[in-house]
Structure formats: C-alpha cells, structure tokens
C-alpha atoms as a PDB file:
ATOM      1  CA  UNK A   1      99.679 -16.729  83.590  1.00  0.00           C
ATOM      2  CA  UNK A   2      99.048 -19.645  86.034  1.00  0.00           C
ATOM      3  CA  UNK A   3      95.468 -19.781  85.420  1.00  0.00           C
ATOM      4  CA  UNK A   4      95.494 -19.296  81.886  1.00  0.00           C
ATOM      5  CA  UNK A   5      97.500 -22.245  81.559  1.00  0.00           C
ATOM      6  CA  UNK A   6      95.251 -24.731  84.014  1.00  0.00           C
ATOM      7  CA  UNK A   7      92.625 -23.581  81.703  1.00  0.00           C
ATOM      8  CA  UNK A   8      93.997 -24.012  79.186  1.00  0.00           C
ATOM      9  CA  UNK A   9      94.869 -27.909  80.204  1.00  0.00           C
ATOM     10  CA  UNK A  10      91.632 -28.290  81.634  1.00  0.00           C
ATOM     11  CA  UNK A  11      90.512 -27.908  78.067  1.00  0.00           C
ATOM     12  CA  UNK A  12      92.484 -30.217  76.411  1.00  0.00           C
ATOM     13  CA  UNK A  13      91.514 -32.625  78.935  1.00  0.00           C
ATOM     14  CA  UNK A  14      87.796 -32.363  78.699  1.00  0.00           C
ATOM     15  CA  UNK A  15      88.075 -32.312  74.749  1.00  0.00           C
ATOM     16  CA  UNK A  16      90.111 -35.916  74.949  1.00  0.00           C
ATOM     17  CA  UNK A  17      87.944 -37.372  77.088  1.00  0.00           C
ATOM     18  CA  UNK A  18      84.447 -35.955  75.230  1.00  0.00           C
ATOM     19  CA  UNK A  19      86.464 -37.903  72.099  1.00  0.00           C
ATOM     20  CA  UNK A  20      87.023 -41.043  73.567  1.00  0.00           C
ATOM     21  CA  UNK A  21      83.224 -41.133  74.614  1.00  0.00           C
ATOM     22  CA  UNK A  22      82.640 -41.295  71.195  1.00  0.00           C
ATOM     23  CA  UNK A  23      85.297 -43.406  69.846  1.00  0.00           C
ATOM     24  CA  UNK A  24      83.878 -45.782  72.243  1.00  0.00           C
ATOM     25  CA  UNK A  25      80.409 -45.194  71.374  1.00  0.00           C
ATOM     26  CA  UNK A  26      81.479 -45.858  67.882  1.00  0.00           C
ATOM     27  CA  UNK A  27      82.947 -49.278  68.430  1.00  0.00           C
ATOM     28  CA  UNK A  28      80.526 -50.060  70.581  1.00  0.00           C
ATOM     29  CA  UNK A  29      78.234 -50.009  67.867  1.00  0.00           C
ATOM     30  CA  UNK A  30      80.573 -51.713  65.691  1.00  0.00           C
ATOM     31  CA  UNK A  31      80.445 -54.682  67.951  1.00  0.00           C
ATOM     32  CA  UNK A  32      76.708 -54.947  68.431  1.00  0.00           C
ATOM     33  CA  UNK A  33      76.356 -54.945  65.021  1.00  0.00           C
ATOM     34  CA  UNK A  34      79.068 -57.556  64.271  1.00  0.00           C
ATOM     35  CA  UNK A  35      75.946 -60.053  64.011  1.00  0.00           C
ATOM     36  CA  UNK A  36      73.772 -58.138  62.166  1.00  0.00           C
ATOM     37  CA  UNK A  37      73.470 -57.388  58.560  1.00  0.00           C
ATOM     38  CA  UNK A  38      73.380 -53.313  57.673  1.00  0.00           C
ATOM     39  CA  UNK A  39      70.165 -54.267  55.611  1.00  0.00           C
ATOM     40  CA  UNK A  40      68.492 -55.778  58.782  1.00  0.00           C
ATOM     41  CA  UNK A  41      66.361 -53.358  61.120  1.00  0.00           C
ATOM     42  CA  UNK A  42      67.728 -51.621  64.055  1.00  0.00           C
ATOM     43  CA  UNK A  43      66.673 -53.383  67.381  1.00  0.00           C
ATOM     44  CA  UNK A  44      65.035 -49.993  68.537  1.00  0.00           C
ATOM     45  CA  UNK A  45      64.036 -46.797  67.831  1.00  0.00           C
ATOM     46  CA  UNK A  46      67.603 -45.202  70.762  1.00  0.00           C
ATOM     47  CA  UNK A  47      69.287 -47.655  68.263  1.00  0.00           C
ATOM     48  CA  UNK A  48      68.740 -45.850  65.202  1.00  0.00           C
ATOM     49  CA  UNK A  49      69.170 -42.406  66.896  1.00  0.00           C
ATOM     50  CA  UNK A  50      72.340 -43.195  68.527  1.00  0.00           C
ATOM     51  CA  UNK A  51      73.680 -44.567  64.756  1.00  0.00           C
ATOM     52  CA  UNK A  52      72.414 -41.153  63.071  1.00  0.00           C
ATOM     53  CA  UNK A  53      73.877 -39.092  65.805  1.00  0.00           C
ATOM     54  CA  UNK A  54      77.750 -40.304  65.744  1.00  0.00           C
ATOM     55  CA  UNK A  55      77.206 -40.614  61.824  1.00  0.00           C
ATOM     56  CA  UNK A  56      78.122 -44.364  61.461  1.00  0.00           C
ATOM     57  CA  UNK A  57      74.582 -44.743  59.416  1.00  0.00           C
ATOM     58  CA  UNK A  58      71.100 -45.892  59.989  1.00  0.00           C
ATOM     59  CA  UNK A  59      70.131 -49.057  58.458  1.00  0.00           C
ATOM     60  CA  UNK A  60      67.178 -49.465  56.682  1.00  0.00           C
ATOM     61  CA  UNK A  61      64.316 -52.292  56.959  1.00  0.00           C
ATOM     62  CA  UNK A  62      61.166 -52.232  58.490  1.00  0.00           C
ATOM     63  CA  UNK A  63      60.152 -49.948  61.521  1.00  0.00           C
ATOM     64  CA  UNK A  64      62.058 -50.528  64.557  1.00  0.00           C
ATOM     65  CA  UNK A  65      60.599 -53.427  66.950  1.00  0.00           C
ATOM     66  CA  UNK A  66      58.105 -54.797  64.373  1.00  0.00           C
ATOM     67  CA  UNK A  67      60.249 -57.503  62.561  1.00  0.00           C
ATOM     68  CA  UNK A  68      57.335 -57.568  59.411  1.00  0.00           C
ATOM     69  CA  UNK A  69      55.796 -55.410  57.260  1.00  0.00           C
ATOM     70  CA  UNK A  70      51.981 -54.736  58.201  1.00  0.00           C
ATOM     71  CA  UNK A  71      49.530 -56.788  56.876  1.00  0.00           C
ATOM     72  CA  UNK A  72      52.106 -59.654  56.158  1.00  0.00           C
END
C-alpha cells in the first residue's frame, strides 16, 4: 500500500508542476506581448507555434519575419 501511495503522489506532483510550465508559458506570452498589438505579426515563426499550441491565439498580419507585404 506504500508504493501505491508514493505513486500515487509522485503523480500529483508531476501533473502540478507540468501545469505551472504552462501557466508560466502563458504569462510569459502575455508579457511579451504587452507591447504589441494582437493585429501586429508574430516576431517568428516558434512565436506563432508556441501561441497556437497553449491556445492563447495566433495573431494575424503578414508572414512572420517579413514586416511588408511582397511587392510593397
């Protein structure tokens, strides 16, 4: 019963600290982006992944790294 209960802790305590990885990922992001508008485009390409992945939203603009449309 002892070792179903250290796994059982060990558990808990992996699952806390996976969600604090992502709460700070998450306000992470929410800093960084303090200075930015949602309409602008993301500074790169890990950027926009990392945004889509924790579902906080990608912004939309032009392609990341370019700064203007082709041709302009």
């Amino acid at each position: 019963m002892t070792l179903s209960v250290w796994i059982l802790v060990l558990a808990v305590f992996l699952s806390g600290a996976v969600a604090g990885v992502f709460v700070m990922l998450v306000i992470g992001i929410h800093i960084g982006d303090r200075a930015h508008h949602l309409a602008d485009e993301p500074d790169a390409h890990l950027d926009a992944l990392t945004r889509s992945t924790l579902g906080v939203g990608v912004r939309t603009g032009y392609p990341a790294g370019n700064g203007r449309a082709k041709g302009a």
